[in-house]
PDB file of N, CA and C in Angstrom:
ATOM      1  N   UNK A   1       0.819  -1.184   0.000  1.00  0.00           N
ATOM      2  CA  UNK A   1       0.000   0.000   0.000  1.00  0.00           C
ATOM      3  C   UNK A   1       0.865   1.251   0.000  1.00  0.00           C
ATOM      4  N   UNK A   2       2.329   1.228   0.575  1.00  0.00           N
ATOM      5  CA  UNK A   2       2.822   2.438   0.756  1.00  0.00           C
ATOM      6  C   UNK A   2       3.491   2.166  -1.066  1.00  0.00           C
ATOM      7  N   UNK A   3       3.623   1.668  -1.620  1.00  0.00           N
ATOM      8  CA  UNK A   3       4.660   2.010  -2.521  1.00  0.00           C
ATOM      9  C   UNK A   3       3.215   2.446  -3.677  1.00  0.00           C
ATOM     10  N   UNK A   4       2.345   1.924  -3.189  1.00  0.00           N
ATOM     11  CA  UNK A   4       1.037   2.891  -4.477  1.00  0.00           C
ATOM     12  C   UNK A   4       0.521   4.431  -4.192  1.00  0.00           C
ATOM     13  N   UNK A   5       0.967   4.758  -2.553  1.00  0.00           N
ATOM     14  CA  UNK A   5       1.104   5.950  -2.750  1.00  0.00           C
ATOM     15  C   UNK A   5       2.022   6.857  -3.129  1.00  0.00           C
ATOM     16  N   UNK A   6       3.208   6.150  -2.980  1.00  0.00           N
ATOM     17  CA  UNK A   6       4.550   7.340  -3.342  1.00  0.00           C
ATOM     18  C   UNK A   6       4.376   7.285  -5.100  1.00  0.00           C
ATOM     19  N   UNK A   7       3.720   6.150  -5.789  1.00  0.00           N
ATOM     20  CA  UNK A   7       3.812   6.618  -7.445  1.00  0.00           C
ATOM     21  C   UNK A   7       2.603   7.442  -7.498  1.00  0.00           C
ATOM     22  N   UNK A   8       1.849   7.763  -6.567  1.00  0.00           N
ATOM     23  CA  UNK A   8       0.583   8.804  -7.022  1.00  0.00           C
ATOM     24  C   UNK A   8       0.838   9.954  -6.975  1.00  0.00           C
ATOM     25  N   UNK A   9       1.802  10.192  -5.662  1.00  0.00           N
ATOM     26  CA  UNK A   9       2.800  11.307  -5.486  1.00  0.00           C
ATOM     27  C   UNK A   9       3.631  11.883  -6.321  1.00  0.00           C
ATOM     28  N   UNK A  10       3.785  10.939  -7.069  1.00  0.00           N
ATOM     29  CA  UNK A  10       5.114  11.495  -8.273  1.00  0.00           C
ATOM     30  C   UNK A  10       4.384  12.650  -8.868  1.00  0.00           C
ATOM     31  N   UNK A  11       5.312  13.904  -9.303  1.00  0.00           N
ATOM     32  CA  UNK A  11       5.101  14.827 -10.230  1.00  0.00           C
ATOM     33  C   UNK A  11       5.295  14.505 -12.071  1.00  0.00           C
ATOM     34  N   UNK A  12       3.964  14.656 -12.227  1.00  0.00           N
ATOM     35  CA  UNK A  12       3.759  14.315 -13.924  1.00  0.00           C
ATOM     36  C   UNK A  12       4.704  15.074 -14.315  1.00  0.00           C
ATOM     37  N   UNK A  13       6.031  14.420 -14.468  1.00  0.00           N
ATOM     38  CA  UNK A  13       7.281  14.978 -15.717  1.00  0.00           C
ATOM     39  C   UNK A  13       6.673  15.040 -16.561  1.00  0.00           C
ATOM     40  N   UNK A  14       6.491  13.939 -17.551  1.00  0.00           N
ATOM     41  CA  UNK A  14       5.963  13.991 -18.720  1.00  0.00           C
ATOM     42  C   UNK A  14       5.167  14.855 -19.425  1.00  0.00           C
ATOM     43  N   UNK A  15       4.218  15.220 -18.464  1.00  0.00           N
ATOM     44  CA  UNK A  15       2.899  16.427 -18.615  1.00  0.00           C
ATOM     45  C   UNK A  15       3.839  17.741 -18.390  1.00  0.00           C
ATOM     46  N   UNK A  16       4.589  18.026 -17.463  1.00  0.00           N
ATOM     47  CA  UNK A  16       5.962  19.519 -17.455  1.00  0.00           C
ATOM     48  C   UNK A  16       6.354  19.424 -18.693  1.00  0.00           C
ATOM     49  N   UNK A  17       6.997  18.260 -18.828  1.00  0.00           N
ATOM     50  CA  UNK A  17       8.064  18.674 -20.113  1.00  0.00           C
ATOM     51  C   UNK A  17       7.188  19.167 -21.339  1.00  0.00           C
ATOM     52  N   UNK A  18       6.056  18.810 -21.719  1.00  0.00           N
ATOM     53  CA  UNK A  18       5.559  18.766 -22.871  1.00  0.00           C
ATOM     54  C   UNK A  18       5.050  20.106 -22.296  1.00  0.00           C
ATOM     55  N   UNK A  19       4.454  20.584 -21.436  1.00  0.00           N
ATOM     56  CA  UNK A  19       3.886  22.296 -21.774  1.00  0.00           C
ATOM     57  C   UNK A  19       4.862  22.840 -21.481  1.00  0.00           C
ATOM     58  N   UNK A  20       6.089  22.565 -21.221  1.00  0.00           N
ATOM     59  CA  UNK A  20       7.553  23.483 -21.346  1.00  0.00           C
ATOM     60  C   UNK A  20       7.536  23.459 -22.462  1.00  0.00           C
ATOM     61  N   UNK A  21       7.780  22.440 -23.442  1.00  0.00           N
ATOM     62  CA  UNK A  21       8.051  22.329 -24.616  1.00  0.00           C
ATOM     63  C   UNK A  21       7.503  22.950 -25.796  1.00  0.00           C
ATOM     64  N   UNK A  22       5.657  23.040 -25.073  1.00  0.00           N
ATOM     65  CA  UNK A  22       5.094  24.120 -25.942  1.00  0.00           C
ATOM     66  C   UNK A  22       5.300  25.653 -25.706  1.00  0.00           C
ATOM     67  N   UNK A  23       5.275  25.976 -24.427  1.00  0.00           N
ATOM     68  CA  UNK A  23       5.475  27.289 -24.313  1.00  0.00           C
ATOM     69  C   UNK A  23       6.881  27.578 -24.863  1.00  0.00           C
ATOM     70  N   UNK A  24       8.092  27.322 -25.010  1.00  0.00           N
ATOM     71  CA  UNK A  24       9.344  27.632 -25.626  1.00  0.00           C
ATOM     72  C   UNK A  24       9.093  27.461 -27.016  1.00  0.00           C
ATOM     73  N   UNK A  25       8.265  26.938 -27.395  1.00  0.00           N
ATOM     74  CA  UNK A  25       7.862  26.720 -29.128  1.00  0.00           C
ATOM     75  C   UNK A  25       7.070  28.046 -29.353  1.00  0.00           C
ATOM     76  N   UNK A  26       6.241  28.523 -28.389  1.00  0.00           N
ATOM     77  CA  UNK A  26       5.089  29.884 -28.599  1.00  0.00           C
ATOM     78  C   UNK A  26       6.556  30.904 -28.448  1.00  0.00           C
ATOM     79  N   UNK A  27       7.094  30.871 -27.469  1.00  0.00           N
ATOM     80  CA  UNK A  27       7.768  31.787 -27.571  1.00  0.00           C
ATOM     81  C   UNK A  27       8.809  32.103 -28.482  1.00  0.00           C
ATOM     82  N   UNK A  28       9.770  31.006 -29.118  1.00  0.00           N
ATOM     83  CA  UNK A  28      10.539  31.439 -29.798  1.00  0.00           C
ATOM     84  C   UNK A  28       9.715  31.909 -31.430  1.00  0.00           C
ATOM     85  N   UNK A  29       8.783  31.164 -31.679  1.00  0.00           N
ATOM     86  CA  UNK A  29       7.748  31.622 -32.634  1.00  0.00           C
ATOM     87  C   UNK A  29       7.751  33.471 -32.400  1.00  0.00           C
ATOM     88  N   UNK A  30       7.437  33.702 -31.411  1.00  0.00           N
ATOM     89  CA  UNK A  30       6.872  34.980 -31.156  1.00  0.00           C
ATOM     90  C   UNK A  30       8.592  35.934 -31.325  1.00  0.00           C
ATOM     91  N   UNK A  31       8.883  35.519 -30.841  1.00  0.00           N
ATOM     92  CA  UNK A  31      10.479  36.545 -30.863  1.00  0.00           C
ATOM     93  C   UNK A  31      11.299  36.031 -31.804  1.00  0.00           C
ATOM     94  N   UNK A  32      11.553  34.986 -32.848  1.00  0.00           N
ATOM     95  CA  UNK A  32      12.459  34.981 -33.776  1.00  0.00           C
ATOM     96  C   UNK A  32      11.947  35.392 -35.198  1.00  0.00           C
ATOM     97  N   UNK A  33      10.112  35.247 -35.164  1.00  0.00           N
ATOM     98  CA  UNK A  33       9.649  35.567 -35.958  1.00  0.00           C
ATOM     99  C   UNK A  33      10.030  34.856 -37.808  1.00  0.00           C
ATOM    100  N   UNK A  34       9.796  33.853 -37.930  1.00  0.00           N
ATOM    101  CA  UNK A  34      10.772  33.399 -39.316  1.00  0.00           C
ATOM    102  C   UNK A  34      10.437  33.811 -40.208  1.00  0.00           C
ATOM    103  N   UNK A  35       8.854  34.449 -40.257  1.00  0.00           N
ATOM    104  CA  UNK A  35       8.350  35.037 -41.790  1.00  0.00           C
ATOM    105  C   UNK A  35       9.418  36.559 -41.678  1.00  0.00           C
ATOM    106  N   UNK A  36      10.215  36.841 -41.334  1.00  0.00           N
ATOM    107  CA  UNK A  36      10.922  38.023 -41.019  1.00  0.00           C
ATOM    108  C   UNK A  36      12.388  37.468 -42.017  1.00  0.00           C
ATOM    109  N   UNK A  37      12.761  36.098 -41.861  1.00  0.00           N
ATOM    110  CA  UNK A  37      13.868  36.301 -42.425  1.00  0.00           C
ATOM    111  C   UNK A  37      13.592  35.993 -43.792  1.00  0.00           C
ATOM    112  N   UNK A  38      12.492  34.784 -44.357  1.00  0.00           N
ATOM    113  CA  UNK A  38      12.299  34.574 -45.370  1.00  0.00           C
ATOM    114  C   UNK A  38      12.356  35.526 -46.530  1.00  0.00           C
ATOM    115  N   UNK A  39      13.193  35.767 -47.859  1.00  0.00           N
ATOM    116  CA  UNK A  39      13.129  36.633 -48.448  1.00  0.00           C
ATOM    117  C   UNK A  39      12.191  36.664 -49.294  1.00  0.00           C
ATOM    118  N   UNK A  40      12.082  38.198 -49.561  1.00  0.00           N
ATOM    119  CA  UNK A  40      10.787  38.517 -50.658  1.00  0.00           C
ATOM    120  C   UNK A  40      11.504  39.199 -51.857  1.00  0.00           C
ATOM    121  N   UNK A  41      10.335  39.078 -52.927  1.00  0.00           N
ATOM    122  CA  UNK A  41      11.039  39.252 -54.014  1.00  0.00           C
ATOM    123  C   UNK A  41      10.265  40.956 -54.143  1.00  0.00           C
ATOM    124  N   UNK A  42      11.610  42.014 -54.422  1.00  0.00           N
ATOM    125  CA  UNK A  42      10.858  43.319 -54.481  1.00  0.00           C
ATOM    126  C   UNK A  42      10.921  43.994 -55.642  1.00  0.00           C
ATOM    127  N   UNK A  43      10.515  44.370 -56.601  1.00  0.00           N
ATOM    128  CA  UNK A  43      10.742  45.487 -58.145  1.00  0.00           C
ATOM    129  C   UNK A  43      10.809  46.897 -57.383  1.00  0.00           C
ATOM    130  N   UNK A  44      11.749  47.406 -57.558  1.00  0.00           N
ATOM    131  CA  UNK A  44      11.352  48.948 -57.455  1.00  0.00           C
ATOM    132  C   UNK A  44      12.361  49.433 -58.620  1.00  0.00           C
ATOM    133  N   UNK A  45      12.273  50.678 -58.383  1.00  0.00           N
ATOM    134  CA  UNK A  45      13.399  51.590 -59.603  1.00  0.00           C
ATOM    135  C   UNK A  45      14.580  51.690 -58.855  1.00  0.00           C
ATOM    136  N   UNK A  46      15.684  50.998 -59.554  1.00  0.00           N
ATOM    137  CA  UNK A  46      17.320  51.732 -58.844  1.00  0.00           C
ATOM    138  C   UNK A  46      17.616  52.788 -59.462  1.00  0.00           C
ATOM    139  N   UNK A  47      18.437  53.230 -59.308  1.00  0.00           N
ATOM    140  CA  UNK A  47      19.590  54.369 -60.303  1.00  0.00           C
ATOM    141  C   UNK A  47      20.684  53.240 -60.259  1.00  0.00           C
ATOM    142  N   UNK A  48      21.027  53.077 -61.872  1.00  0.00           N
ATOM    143  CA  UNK A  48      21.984  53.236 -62.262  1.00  0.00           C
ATOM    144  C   UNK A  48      23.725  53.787 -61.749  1.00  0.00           C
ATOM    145  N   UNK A  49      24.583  52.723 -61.174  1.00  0.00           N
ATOM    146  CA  UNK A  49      25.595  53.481 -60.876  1.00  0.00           C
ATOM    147  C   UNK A  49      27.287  53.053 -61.304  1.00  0.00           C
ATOM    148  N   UNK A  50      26.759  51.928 -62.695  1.00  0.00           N
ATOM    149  CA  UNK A  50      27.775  51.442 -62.970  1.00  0.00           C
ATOM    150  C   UNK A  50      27.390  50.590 -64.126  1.00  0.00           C
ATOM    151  N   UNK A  51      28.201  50.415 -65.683  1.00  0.00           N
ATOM    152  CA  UNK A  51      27.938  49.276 -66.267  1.00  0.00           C
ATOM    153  C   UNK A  51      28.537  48.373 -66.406  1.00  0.00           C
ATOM    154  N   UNK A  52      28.371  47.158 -66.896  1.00  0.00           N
ATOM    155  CA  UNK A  52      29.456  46.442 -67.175  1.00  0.00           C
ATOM    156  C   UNK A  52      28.684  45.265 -68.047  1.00  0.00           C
ATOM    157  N   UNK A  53      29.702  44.060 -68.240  1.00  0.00           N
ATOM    158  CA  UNK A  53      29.432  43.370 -69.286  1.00  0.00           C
ATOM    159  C   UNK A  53      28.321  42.427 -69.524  1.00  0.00           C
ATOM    160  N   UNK A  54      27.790  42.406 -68.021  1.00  0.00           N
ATOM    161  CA  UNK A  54      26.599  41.059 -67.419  1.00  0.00           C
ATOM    162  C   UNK A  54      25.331  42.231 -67.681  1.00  0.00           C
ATOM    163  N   UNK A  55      25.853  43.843 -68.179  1.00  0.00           N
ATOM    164  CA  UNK A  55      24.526  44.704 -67.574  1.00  0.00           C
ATOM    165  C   UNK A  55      24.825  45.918 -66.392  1.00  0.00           C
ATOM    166  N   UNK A  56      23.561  46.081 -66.149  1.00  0.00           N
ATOM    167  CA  UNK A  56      23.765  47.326 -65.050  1.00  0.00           C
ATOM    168  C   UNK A  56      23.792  46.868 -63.875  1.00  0.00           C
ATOM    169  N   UNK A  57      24.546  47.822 -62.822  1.00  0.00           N
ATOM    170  CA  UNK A  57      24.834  47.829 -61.362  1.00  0.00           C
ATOM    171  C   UNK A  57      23.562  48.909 -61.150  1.00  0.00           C
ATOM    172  N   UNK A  58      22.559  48.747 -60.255  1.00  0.00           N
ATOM    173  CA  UNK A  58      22.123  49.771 -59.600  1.00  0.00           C
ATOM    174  C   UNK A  58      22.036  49.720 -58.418  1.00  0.00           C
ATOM    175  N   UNK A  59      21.815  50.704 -57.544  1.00  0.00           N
ATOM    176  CA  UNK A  59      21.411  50.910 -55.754  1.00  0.00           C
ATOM    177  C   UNK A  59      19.706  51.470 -55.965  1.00  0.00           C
ATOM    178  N   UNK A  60      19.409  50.404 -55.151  1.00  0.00           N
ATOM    179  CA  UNK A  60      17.739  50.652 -54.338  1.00  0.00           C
ATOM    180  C   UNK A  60      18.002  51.228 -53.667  1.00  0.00           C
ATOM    181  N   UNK A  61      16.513  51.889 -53.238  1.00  0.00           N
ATOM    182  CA  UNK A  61      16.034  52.688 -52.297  1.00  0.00           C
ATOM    183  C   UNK A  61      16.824  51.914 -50.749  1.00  0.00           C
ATOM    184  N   UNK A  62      16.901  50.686 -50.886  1.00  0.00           N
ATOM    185  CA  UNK A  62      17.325  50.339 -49.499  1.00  0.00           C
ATOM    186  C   UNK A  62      18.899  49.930 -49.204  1.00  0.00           C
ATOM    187  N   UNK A  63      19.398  50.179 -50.595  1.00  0.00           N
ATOM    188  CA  UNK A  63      20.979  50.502 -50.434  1.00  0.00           C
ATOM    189  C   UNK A  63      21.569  49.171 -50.523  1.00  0.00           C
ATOM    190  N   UNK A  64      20.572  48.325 -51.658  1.00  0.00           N
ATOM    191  CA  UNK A  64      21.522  47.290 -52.328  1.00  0.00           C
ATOM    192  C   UNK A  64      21.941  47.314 -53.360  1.00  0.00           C
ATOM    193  N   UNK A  65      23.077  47.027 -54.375  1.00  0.00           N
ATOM    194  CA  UNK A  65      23.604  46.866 -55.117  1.00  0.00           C
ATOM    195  C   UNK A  65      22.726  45.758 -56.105  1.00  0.00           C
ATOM    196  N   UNK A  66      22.466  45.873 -56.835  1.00  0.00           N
ATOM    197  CA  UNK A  66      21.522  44.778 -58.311  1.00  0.00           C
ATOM    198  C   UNK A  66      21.803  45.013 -59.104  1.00  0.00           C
ATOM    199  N   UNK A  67      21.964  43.901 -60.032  1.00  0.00           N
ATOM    200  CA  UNK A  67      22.553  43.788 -61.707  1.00  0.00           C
ATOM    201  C   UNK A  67      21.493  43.190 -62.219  1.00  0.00           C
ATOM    202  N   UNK A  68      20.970  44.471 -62.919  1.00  0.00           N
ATOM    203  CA  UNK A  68      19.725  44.263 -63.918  1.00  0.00           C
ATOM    204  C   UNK A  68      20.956  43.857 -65.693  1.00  0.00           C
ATOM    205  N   UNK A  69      20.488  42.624 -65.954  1.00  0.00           N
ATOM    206  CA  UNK A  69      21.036  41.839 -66.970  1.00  0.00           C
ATOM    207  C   UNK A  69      20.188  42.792 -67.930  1.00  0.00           C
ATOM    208  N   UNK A  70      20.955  42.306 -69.230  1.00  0.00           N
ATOM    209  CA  UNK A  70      20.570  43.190 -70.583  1.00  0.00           C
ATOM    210  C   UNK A  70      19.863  44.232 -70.531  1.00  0.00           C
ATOM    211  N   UNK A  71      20.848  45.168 -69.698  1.00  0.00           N
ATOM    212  CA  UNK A  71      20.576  46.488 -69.300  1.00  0.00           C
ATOM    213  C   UNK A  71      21.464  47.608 -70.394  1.00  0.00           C
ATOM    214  N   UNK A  72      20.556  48.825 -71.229  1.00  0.00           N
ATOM    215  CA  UNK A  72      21.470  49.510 -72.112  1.00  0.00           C
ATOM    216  C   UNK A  72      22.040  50.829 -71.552  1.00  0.00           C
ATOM    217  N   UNK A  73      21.192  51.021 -70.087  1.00  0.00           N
ATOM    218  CA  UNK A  73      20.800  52.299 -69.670  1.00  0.00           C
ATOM    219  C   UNK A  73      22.780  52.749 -69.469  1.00  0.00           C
ATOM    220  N   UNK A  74      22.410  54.007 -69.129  1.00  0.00           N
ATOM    221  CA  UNK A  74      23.826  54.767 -69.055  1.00  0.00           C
ATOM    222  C   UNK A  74      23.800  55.114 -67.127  1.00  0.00           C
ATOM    223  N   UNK A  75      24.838  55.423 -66.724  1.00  0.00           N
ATOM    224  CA  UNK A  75      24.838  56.018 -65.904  1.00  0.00           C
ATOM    225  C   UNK A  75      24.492  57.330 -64.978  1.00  0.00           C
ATOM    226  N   UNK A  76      23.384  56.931 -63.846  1.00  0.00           N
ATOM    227  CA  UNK A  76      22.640  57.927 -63.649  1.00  0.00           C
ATOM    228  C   UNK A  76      21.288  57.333 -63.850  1.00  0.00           C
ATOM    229  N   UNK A  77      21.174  56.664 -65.035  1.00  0.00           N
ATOM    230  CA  UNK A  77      19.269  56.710 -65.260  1.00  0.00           C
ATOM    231  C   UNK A  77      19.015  55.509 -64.278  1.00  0.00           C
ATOM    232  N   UNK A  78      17.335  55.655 -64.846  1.00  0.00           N
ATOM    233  CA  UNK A  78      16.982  54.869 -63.546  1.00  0.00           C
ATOM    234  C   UNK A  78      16.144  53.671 -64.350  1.00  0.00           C
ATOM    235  N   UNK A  79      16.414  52.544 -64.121  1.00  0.00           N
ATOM    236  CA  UNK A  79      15.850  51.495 -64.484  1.00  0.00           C
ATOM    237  C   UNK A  79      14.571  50.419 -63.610  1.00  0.00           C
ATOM    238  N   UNK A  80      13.927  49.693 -64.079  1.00  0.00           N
ATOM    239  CA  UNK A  80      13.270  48.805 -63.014  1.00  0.00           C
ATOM    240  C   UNK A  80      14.229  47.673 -63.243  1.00  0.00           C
ATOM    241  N   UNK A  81      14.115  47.059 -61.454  1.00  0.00           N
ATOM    242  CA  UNK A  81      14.830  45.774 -60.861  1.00  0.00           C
ATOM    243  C   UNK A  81      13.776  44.836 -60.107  1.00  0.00           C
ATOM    244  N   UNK A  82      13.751  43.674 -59.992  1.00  0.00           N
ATOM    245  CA  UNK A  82      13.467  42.805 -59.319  1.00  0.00           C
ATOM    246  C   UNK A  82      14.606  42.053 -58.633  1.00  0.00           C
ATOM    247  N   UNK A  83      14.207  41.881 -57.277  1.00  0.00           N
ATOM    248  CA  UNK A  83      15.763  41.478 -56.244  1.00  0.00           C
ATOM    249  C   UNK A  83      14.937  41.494 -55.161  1.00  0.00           C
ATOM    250  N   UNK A  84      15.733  39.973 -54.212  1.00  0.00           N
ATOM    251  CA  UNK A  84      15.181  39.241 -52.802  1.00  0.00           C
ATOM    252  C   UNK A  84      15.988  40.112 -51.924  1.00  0.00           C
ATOM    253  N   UNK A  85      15.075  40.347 -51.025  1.00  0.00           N
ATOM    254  CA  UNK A  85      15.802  41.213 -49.495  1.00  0.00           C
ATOM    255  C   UNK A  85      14.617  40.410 -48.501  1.00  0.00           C
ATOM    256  N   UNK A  86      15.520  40.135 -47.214  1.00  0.00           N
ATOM    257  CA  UNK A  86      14.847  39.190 -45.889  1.00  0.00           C
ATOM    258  C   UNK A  86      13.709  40.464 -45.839  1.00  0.00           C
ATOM    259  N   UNK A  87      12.385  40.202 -45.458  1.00  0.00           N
ATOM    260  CA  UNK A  87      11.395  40.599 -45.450  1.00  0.00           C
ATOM    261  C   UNK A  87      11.706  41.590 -44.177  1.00  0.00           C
ATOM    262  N   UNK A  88      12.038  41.070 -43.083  1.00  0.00           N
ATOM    263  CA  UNK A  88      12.955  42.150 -42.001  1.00  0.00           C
ATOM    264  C   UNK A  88      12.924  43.360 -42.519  1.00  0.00           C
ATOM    265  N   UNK A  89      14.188  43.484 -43.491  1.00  0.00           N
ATOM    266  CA  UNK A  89      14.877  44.966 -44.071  1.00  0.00           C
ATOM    267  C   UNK A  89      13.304  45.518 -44.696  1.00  0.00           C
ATOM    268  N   UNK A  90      12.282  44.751 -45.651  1.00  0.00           N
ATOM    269  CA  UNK A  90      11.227  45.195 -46.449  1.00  0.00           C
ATOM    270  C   UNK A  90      10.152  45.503 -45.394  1.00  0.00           C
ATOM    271  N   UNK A  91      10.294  45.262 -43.960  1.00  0.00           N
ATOM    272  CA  UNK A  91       9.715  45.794 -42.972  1.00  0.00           C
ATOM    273  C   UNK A  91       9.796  47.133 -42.802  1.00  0.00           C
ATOM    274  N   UNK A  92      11.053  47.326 -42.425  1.00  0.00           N
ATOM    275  CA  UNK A  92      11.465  48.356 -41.844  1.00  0.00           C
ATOM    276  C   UNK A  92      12.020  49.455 -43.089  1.00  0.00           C
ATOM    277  N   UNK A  93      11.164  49.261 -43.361  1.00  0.00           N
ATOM    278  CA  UNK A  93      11.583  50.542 -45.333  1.00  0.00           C
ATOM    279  C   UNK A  93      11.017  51.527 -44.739  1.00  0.00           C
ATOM    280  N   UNK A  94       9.651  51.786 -44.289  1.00  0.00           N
ATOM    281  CA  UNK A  94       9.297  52.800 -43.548  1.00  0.00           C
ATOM    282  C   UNK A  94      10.018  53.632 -42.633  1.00  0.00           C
ATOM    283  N   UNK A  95      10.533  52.832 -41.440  1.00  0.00           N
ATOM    284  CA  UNK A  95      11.180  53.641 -40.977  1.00  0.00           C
ATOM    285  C   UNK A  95      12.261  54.093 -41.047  1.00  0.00           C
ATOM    286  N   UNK A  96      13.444  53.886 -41.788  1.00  0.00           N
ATOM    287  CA  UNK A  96      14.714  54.108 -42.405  1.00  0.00           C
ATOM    288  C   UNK A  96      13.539  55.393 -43.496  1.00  0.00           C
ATOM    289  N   UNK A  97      12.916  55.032 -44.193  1.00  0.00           N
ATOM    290  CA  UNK A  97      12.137  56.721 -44.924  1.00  0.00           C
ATOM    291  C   UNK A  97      12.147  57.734 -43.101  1.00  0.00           C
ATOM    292  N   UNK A  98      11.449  57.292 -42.752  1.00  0.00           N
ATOM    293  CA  UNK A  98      10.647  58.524 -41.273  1.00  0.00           C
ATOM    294  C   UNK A  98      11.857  58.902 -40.649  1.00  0.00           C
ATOM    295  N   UNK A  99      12.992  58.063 -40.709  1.00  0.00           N
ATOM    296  CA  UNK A  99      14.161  58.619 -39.785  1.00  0.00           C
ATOM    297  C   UNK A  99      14.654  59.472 -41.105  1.00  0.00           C
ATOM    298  N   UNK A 100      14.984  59.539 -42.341  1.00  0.00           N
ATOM    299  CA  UNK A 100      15.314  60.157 -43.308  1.00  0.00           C
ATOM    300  C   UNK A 100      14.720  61.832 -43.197  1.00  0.00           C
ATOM    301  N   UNK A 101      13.584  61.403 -42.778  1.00  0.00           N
ATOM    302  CA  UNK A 101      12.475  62.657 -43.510  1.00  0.00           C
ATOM    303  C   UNK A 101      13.490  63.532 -41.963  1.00  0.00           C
ATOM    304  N   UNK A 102      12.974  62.949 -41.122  1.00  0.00           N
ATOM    305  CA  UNK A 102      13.585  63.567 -39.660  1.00  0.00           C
ATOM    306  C   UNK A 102      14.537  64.366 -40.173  1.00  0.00           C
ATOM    307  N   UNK A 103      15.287  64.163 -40.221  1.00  0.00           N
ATOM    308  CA  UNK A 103      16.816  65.088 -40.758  1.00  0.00           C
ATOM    309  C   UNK A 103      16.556  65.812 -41.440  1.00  0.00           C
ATOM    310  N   UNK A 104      15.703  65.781 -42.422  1.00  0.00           N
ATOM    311  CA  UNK A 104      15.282  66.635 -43.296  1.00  0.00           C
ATOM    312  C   UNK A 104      14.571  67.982 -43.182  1.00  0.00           C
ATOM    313  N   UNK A 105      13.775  67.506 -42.420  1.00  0.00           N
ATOM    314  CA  UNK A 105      12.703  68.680 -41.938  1.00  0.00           C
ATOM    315  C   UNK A 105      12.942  69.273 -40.875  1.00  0.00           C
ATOM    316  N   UNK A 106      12.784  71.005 -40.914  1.00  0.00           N
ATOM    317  CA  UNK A 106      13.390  71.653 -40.422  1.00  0.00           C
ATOM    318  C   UNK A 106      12.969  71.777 -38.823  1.00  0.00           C
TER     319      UNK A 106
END
């Protein structure tokens, strides 16, 4: 009789570990966020800041470098690009603009 009470006594590990296991799953969900790193595919207009033989070099608005292939444009103009950036950076386009404008305005 005593050894059927000390296993009733026992603390359900099994039942801990598994809602540990979920709550560290909610949470890292919530703070690593993965649709954040996955990249997206974005078109915008670069400028032009270089040619060469594959085509044009341009810089986006968010200050990447892209080689738009069978590109005739000259340096300076502005072409359309399609190019992957982690959805993160395509987050935060807004505010890299609002901190911009900041400086700007008097």
């Amino acid at each position: 009789m005593l050894s059927q009470q000390t296993e009733q006594q026992k603390p359900p590990v099994l039942k801990f570990l598994t809602i540990i296991s979920i709550a560290t799953a909610v949470i890292l969900v919530f703070t690593i966020t993965p649709w954040n790193i996955i990249p997206t595919s974005i078109t915008e207009d670069v400028k032009v800041i270089a040619t060469t033989e594959l085509g044009c070099v341009g810089e986006s608005v968010l200050g990447h470098s892209v080689v738009v292939e069978n590109c005739s444009a000259k340096v300076g103009d502005t072409v359309s690009a399609t190019f992957y950036v982690p959805a993160l950076e395509q987050n935060g386009y807004y505010d890299k603009i609002h901190q911009k404008l900041e400086k700007v305005t008097p």
